[in-house]
N, C-alpha and C. Protein backbone atom coordinates (compact mmCIF):
# COMPACT_ATOMS: atom_id res chain seq x y z
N UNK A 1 174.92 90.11 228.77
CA UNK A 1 174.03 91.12 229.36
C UNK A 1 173.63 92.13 228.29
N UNK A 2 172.67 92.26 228.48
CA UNK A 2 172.14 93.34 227.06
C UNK A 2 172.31 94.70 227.70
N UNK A 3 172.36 95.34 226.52
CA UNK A 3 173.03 96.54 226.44
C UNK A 3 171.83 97.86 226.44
N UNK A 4 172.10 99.06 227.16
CA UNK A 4 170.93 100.13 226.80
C UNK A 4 170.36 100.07 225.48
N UNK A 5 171.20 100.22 224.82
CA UNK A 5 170.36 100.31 223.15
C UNK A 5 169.97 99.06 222.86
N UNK A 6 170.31 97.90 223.03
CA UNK A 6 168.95 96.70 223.25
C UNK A 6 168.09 96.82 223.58
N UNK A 7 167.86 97.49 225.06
CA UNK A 7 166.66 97.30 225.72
C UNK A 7 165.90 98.59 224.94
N UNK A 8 166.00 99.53 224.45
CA UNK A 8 164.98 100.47 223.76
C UNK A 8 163.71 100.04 223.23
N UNK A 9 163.79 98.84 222.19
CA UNK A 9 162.35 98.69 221.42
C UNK A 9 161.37 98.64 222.52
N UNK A 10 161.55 97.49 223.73
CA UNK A 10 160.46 97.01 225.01
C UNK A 10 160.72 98.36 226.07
N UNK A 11 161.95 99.31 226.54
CA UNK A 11 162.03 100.16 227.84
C UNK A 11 162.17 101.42 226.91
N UNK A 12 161.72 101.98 226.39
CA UNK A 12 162.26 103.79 225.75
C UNK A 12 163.64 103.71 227.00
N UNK A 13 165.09 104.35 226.47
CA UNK A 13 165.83 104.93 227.52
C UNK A 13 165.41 106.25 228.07
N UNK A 14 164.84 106.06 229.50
CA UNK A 14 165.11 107.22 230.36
C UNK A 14 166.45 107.94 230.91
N UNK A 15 167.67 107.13 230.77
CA UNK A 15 168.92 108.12 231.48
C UNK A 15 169.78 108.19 230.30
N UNK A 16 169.95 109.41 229.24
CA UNK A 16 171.08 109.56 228.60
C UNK A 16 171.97 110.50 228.81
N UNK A 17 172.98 110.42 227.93
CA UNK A 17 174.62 111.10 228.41
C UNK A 17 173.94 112.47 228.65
N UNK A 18 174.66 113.46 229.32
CA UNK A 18 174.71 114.59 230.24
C UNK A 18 174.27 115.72 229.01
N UNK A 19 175.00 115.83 227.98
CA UNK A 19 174.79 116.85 226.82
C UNK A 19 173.80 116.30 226.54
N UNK A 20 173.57 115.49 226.08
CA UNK A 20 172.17 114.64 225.28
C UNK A 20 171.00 115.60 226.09
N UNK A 21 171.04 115.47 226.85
CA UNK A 21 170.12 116.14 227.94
C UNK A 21 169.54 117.73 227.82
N UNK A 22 170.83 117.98 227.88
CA UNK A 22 171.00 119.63 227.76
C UNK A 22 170.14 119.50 226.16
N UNK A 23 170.50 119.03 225.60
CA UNK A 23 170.02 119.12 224.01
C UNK A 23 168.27 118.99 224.30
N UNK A 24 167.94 117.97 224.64
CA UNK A 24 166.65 117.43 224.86
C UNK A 24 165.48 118.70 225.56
N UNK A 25 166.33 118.85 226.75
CA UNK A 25 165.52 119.81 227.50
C UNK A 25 165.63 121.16 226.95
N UNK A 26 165.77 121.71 225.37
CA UNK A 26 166.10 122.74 225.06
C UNK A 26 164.54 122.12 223.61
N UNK A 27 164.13 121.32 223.66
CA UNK A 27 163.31 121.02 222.55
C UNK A 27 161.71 120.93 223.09
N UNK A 28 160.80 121.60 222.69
CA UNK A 28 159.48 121.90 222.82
C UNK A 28 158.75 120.59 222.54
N UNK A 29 158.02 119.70 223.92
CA UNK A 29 157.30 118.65 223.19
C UNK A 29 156.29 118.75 222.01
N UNK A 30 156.31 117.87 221.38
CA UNK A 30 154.94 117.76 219.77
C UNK A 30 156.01 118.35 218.49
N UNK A 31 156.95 118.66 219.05
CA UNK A 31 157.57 119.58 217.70
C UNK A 31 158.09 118.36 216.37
N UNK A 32 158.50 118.57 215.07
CA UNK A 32 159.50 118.03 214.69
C UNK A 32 160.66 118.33 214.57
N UNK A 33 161.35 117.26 214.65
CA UNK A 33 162.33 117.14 214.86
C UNK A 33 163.90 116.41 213.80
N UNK A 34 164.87 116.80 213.50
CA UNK A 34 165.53 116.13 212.96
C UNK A 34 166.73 115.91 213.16
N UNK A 35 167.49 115.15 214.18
CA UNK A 35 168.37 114.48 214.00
C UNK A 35 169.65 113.99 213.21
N UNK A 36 170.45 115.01 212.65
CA UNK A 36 171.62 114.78 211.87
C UNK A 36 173.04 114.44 212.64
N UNK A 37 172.96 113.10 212.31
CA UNK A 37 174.43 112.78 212.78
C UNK A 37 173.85 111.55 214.12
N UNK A 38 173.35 111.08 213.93
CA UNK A 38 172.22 110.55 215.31
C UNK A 38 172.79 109.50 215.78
N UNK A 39 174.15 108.76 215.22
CA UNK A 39 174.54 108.01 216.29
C UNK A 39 173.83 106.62 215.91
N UNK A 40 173.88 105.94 217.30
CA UNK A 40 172.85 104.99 217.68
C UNK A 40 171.44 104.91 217.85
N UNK A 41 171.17 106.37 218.03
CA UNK A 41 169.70 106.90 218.13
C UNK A 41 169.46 107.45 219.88
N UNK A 42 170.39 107.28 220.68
CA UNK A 42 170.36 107.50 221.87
C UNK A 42 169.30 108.90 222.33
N UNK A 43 170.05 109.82 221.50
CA UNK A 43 169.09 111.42 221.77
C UNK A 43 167.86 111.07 220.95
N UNK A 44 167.49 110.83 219.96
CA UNK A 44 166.15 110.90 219.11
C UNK A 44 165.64 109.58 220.04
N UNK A 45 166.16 108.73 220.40
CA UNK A 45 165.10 107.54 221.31
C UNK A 45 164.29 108.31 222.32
N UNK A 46 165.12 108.96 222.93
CA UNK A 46 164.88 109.69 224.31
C UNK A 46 163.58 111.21 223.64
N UNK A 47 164.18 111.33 222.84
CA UNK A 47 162.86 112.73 222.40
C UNK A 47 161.54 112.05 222.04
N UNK A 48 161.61 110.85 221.27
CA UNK A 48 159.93 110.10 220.70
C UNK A 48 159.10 110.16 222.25
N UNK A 49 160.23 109.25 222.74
CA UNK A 49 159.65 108.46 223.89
C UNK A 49 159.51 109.50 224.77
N UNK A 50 159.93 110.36 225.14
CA UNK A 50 159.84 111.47 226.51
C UNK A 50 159.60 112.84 226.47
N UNK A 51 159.37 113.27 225.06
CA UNK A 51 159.32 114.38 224.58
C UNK A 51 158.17 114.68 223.40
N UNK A 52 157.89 113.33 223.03
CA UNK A 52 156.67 113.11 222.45
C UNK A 52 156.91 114.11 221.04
N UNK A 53 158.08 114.02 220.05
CA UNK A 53 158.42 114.69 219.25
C UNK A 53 158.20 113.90 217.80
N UNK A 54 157.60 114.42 216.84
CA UNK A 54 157.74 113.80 215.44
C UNK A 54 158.96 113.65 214.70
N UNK A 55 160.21 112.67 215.61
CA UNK A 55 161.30 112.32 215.35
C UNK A 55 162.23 111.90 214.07
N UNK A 56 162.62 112.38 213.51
CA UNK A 56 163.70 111.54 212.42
C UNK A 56 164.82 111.76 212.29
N UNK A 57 165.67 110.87 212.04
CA UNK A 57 166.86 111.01 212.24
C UNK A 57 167.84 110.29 210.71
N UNK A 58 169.46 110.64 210.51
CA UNK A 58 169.75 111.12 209.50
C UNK A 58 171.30 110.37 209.94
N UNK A 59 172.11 109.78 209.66
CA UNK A 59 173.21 108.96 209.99
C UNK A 59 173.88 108.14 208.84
N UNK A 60 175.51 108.61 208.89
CA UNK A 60 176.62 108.40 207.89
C UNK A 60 176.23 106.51 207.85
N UNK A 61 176.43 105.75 208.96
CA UNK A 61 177.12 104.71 209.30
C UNK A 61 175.66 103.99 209.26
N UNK A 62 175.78 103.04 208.45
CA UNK A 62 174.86 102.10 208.04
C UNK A 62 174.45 101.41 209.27
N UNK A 63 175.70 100.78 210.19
CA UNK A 63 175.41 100.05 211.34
C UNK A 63 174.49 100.96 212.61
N UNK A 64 174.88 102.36 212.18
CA UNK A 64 173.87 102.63 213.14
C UNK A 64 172.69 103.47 212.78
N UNK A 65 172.25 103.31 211.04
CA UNK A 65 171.09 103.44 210.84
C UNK A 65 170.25 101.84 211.40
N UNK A 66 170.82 100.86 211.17
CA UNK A 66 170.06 99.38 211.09
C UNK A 66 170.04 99.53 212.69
N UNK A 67 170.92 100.10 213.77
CA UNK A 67 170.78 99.65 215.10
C UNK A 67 169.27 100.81 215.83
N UNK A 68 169.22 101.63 214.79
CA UNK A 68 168.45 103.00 214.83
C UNK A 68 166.71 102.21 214.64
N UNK A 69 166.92 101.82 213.65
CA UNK A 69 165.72 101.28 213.21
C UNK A 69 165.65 99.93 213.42
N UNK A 70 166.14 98.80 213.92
CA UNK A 70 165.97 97.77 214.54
C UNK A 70 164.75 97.99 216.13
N UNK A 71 165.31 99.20 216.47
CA UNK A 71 164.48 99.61 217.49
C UNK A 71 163.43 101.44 217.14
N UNK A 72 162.77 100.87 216.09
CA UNK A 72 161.48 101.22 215.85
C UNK A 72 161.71 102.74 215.65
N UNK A 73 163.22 103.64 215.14
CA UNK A 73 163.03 104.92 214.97
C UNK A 73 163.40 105.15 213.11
N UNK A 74 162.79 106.09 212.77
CA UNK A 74 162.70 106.76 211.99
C UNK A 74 164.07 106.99 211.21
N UNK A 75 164.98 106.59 211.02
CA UNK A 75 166.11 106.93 210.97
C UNK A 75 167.03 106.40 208.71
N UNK A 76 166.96 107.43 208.59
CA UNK A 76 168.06 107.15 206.83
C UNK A 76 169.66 107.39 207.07
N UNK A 77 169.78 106.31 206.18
CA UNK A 77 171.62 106.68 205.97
C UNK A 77 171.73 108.32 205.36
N UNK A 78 172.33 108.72 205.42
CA UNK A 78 173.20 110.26 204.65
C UNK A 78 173.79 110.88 205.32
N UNK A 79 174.71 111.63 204.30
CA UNK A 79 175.97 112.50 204.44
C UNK A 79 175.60 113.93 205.16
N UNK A 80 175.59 114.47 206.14
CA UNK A 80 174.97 115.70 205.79
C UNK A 80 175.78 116.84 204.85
N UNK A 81 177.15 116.24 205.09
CA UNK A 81 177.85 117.37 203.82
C UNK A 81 177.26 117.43 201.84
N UNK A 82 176.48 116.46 201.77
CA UNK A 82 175.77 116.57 200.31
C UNK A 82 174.18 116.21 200.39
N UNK A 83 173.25 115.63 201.49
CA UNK A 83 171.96 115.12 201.66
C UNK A 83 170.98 116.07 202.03
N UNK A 84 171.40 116.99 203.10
CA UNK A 84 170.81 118.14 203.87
C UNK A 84 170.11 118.81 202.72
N UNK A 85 170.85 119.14 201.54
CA UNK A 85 170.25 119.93 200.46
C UNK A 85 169.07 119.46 199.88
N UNK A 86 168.68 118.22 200.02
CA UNK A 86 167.24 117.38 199.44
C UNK A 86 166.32 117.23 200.58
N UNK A 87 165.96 118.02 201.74
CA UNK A 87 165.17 118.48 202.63
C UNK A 87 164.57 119.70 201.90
N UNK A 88 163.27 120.18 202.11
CA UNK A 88 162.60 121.45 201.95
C UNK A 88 162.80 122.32 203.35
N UNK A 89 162.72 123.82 202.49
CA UNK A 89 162.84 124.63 203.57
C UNK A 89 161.52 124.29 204.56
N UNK A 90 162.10 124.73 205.80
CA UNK A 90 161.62 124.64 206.75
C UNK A 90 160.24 123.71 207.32
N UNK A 91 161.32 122.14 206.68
CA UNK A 91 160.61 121.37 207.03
C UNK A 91 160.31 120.58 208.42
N UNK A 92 161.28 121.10 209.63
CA UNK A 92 161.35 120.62 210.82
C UNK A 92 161.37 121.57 211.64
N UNK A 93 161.33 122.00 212.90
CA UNK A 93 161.26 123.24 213.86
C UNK A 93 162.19 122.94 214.59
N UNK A 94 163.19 121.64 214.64
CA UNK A 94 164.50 122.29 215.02
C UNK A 94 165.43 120.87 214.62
N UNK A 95 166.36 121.24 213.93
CA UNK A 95 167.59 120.53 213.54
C UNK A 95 168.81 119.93 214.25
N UNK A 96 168.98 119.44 214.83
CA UNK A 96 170.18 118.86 215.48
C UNK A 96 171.19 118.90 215.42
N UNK A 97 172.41 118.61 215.01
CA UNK A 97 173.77 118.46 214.84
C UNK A 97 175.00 118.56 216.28
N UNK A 98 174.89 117.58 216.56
CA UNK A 98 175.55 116.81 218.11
C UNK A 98 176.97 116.43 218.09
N UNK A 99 177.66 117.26 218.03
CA UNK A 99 179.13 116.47 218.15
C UNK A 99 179.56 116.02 216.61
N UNK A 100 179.09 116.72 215.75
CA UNK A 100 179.28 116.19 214.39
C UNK A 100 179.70 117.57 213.49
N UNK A 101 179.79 118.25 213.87
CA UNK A 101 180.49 119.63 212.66
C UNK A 101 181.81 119.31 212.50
N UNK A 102 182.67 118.87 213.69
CA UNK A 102 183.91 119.23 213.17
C UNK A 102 184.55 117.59 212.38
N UNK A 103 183.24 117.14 212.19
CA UNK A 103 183.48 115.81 211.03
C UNK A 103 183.23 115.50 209.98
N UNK A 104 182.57 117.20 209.78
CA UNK A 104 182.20 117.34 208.17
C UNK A 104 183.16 118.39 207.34
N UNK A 105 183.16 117.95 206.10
CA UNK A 105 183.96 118.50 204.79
C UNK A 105 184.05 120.33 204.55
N UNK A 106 182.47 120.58 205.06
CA UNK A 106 181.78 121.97 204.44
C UNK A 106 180.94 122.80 205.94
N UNK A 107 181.67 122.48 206.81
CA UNK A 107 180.49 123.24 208.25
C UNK A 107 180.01 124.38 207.79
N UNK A 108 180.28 125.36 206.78
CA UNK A 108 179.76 126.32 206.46
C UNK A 108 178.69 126.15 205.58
N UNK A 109 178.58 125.02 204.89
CA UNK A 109 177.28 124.73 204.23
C UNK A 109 176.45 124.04 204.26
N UNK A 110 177.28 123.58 205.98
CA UNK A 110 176.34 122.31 206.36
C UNK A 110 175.34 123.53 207.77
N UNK A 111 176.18 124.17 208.33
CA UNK A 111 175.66 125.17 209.22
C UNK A 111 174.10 125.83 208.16
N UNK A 112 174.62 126.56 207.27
CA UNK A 112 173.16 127.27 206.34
C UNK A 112 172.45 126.18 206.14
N UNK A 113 172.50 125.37 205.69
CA UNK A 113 171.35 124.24 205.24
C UNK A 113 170.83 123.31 206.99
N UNK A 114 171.60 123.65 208.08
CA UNK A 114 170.69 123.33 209.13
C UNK A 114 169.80 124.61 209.18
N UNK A 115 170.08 126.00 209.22
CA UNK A 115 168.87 126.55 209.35
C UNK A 115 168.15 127.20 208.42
N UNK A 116 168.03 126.41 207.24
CA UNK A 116 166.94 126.67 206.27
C UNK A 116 166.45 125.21 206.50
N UNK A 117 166.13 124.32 206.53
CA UNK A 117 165.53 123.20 207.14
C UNK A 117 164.96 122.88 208.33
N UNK A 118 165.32 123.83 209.37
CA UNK A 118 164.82 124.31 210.76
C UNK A 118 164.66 124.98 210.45
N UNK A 119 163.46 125.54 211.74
CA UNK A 119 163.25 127.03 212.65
C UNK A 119 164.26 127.64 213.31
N UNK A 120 164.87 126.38 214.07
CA UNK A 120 165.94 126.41 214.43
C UNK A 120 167.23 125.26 214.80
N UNK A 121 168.17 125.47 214.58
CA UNK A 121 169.12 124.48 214.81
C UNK A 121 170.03 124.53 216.18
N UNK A 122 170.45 123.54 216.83
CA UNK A 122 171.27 123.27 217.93
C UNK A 122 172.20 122.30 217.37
N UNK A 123 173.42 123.27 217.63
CA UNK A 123 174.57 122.67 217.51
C UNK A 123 175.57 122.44 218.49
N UNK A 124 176.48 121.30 218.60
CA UNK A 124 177.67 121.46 219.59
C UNK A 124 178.50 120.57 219.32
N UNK A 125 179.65 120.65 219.91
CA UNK A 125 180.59 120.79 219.04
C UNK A 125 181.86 120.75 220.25
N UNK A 126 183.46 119.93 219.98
CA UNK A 126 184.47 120.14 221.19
C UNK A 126 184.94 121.58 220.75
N UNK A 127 185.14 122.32 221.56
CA UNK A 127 186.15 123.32 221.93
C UNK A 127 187.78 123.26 222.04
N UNK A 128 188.28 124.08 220.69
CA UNK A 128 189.64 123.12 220.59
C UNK A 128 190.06 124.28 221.18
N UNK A 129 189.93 125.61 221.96
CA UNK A 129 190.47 126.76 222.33
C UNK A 129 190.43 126.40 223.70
N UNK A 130 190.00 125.20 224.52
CA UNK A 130 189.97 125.12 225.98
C UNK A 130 191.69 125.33 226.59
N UNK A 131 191.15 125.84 227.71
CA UNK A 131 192.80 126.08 228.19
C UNK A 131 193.77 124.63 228.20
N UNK A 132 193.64 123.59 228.74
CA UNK A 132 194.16 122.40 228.89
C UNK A 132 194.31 122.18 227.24
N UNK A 133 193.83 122.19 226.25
CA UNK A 133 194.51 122.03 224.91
C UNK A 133 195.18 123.31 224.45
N UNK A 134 195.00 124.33 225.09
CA UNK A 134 195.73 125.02 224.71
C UNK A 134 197.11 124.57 225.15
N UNK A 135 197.31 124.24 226.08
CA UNK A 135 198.69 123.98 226.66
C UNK A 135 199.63 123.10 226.94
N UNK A 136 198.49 121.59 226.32
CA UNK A 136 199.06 120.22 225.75
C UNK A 136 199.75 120.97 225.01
N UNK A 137 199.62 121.69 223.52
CA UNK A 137 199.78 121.99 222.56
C UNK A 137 200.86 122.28 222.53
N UNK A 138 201.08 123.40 223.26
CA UNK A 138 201.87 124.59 223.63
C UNK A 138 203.21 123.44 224.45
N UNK A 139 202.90 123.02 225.66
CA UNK A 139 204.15 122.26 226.40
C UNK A 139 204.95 120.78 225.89
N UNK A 140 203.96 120.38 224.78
CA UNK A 140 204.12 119.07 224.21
C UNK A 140 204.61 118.93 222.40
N UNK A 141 203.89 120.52 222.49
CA UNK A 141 204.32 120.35 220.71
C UNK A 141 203.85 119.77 220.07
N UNK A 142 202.56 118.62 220.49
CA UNK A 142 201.74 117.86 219.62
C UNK A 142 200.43 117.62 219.97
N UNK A 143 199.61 117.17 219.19
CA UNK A 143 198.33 117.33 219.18
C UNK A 143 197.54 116.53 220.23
N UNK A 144 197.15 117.60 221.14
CA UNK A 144 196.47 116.50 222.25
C UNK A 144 195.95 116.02 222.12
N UNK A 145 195.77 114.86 223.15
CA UNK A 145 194.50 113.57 223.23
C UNK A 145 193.64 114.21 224.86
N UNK A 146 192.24 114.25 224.81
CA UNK A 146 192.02 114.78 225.66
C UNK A 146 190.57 114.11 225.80
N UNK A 147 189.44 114.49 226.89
CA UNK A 147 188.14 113.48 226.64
C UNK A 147 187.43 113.92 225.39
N UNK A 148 187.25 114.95 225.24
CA UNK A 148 186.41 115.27 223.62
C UNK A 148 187.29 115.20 222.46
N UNK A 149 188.44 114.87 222.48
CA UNK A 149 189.36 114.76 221.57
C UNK A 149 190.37 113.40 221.73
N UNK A 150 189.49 112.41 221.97
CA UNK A 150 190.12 110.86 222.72
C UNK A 150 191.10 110.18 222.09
N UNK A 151 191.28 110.18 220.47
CA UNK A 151 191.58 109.44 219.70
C UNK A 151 193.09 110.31 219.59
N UNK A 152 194.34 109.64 218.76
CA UNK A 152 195.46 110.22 217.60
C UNK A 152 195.13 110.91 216.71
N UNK A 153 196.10 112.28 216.69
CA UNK A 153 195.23 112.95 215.51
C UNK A 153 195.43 112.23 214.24
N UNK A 154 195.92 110.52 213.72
CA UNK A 154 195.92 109.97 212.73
C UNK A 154 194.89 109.31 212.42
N UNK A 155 193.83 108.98 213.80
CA UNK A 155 193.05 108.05 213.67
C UNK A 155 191.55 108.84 213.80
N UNK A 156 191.37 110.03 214.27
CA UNK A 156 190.76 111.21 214.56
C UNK A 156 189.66 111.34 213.24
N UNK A 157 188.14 111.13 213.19
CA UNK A 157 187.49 111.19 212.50
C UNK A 157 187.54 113.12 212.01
N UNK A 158 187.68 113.56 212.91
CA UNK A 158 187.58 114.99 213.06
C UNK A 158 188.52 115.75 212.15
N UNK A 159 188.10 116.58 211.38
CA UNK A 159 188.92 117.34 209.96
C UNK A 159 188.74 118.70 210.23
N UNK A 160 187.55 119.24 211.00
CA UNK A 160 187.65 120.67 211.02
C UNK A 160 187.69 121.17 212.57
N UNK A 161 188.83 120.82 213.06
CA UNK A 161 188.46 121.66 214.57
C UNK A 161 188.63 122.79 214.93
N UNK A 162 187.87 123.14 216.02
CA UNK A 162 187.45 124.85 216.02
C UNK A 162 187.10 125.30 217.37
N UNK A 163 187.90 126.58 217.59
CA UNK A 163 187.10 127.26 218.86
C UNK A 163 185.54 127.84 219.05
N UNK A 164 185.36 127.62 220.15
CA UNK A 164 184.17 128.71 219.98
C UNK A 164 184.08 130.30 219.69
N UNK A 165 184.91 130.72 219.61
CA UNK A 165 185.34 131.80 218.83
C UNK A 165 185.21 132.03 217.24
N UNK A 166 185.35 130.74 217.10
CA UNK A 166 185.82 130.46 215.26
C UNK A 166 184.48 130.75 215.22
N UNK A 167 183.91 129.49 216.05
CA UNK A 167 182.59 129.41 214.79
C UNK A 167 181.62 130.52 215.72
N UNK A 168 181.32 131.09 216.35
CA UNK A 168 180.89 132.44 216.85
C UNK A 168 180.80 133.56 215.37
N UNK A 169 182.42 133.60 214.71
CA UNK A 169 182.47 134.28 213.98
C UNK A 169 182.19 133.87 212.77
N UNK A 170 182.43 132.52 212.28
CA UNK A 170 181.59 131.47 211.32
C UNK A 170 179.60 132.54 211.06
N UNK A 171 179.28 132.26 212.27
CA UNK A 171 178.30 132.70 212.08
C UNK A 171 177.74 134.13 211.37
N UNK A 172 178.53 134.52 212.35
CA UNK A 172 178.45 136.05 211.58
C UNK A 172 178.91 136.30 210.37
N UNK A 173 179.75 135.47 210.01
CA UNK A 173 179.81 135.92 208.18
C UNK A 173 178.81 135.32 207.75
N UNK A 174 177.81 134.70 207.77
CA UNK A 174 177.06 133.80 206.81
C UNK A 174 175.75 134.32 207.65
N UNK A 175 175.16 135.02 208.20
CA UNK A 175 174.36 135.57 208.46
C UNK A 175 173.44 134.53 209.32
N UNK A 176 173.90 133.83 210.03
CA UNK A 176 173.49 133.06 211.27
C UNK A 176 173.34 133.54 212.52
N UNK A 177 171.96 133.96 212.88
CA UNK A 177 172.12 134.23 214.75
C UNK A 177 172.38 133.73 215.61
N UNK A 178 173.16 133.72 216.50
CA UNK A 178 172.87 132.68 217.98
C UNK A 178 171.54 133.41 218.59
N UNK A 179 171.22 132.61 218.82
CA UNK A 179 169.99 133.33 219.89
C UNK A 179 170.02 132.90 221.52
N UNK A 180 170.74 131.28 221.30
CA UNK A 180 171.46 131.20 223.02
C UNK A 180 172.55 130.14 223.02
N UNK A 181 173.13 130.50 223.61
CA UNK A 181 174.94 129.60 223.76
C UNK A 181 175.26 129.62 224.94
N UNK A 182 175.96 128.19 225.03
CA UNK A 182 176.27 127.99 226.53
C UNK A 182 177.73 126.95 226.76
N UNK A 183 178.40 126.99 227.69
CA UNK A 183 179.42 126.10 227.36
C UNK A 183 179.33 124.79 228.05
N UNK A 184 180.20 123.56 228.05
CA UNK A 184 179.84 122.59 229.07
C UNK A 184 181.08 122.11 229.34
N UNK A 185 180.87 121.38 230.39
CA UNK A 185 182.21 120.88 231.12
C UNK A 185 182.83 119.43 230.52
N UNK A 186 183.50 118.70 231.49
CA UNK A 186 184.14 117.70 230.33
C UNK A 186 182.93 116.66 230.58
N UNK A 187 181.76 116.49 231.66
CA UNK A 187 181.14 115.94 231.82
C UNK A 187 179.45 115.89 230.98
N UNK A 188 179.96 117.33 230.21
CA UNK A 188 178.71 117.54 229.48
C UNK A 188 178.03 118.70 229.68
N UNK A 189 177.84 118.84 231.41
CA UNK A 189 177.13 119.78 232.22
C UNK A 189 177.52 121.11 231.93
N UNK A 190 176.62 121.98 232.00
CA UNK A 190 176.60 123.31 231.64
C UNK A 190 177.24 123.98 232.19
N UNK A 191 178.06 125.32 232.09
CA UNK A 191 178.87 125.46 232.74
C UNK A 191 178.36 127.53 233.06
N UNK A 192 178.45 127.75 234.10
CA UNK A 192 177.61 128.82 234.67
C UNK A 192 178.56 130.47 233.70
N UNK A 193 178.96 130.28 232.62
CA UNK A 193 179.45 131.40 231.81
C UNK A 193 178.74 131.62 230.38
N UNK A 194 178.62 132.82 230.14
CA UNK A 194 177.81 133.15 229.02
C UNK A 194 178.56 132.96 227.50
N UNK A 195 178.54 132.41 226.62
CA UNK A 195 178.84 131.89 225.40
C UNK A 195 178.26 132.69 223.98
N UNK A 196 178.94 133.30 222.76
CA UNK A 196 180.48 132.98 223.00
C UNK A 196 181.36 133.89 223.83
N UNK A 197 182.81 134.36 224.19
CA UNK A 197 183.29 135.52 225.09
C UNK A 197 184.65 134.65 224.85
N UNK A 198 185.37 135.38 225.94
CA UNK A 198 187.00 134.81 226.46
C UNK A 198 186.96 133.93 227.13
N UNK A 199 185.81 133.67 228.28
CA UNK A 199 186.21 133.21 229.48
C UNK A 199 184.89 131.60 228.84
N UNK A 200 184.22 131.73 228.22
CA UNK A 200 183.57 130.44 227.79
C UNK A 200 184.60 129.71 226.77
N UNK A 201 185.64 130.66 225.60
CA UNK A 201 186.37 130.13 224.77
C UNK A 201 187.48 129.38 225.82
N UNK A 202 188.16 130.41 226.64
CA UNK A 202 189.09 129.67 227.07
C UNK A 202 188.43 128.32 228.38
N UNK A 203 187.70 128.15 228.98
CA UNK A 203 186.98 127.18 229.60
C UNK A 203 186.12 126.06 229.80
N UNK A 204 185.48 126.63 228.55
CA UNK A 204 184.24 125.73 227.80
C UNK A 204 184.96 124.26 227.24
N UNK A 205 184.49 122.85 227.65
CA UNK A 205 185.15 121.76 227.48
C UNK A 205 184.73 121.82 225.57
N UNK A 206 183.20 121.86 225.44
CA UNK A 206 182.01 122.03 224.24
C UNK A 206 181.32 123.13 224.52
N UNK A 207 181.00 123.08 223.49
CA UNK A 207 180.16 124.49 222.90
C UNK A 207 178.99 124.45 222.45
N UNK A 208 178.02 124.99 222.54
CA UNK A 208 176.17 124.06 222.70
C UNK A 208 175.81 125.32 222.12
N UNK A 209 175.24 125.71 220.63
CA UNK A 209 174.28 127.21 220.35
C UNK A 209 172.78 126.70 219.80
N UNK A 210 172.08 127.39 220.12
CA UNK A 210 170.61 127.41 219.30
C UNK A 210 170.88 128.55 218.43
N UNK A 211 170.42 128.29 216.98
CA UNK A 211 171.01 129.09 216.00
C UNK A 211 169.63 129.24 215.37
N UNK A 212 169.56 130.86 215.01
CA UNK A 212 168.22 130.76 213.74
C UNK A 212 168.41 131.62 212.83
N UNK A 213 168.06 131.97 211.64
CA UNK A 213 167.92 132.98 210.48
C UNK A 213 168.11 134.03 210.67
N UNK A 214 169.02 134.75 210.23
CA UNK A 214 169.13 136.44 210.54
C UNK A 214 167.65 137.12 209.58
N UNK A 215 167.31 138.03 210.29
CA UNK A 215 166.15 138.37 210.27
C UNK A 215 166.31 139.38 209.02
């Protein structure tokens, strides 16, 4: 039986994951767009096709640049911890980065170089300050396994994890605005508290900001 990302080249996907969404419906149709960290192409499929965006996209893993562009998207291998820097300023009007900060080397220089390459950037990211990891932690003594955190922390692609607190304050040293933040549940879905604070750090499953240039 073929698989969603099969059927893309002949059906664009209309139903993707829950955040994907939130991401999507936060992007202005006609805009460009760039895609770092893109996966299979699932979110940038869904923006060409439904959002009518001048799409490209940017991915570590060879297999899913070739599965990216097998089905007709725009998509290069690279690192964003050393590649991002061979973009011109403000060559896209909004930058991506999906579940991929806390898998890079340098988030602090990967954060500035998303928004000098955007207008603006959207980032998100697991929340390692949620109460339920707080208290694996705390009652178990070892590093939870949880849905945004699925894997052993031996086998765990993830090197920099972080509250929304951290990188709240991340921002503010490096002269990054939020301009809107929101938290989401373990399902993706948005979650009705204002971001960043106490009650989004301690609750928030992920952490979702639109970020732009301090003025």
């Amino acid at each position: 039986m073929a698989t969603p990302m099969q059927l893309v080249g002949a059906h664009p996907r209309a139903n993707i994951r829950v955040d994907l969404q939130v991401i999507a419906d936060m992007i202005e149709p006609g805009t460009r767009v760039l895609d770092v960290g893109c996966g299979d192409g699932q979110l940038l499929d869904y923006l060409v096709h439904f959002r009518q965006v001048d799409g490209r996209g940017m991915e570590i893993s060879q297999a899913g640049v070739n599965n990216c562009v097998a089905h007709g998207l725009s998509v290069i291998q690279g690192d964003a911890d050393t590649d991002l820097k061979d973009y011109p300023s403000d060559a896209f009007d909004y930058v991506i980065l999906s579940q991929t900060l806390q898998a890079t080397h340098d988030p602090r220089e990967v954060l500035m170089q998303l928004v000098r390459i955007g207008r603006r950037a959207i980032v998100s990211f697991p929340n390692f300050g949620a109460w339920h990891v707080r208290l694996k932690l705390l009652w178990s003594g070892k590093m939870p396994v949880t849905d945004s955190y699925d894997v052993a922390w031996y086998e765990t692609p993830n090197i920099h994890l972080c509250t929304i607190d951290d990188f709240a304050e991340l921002c503010s040293d490096v002269g990054i605005t939020i301009e809107r933040g929101m938290v989401l549940d373990a399902a993706g879905r948005p979650r009705a508290l204002r971001a960043p604070g106490f009650l989004a750090n301690l609750l928030g499953e992920q952490g979702l900001f639109v970020l732009g240039r301090r003025a």
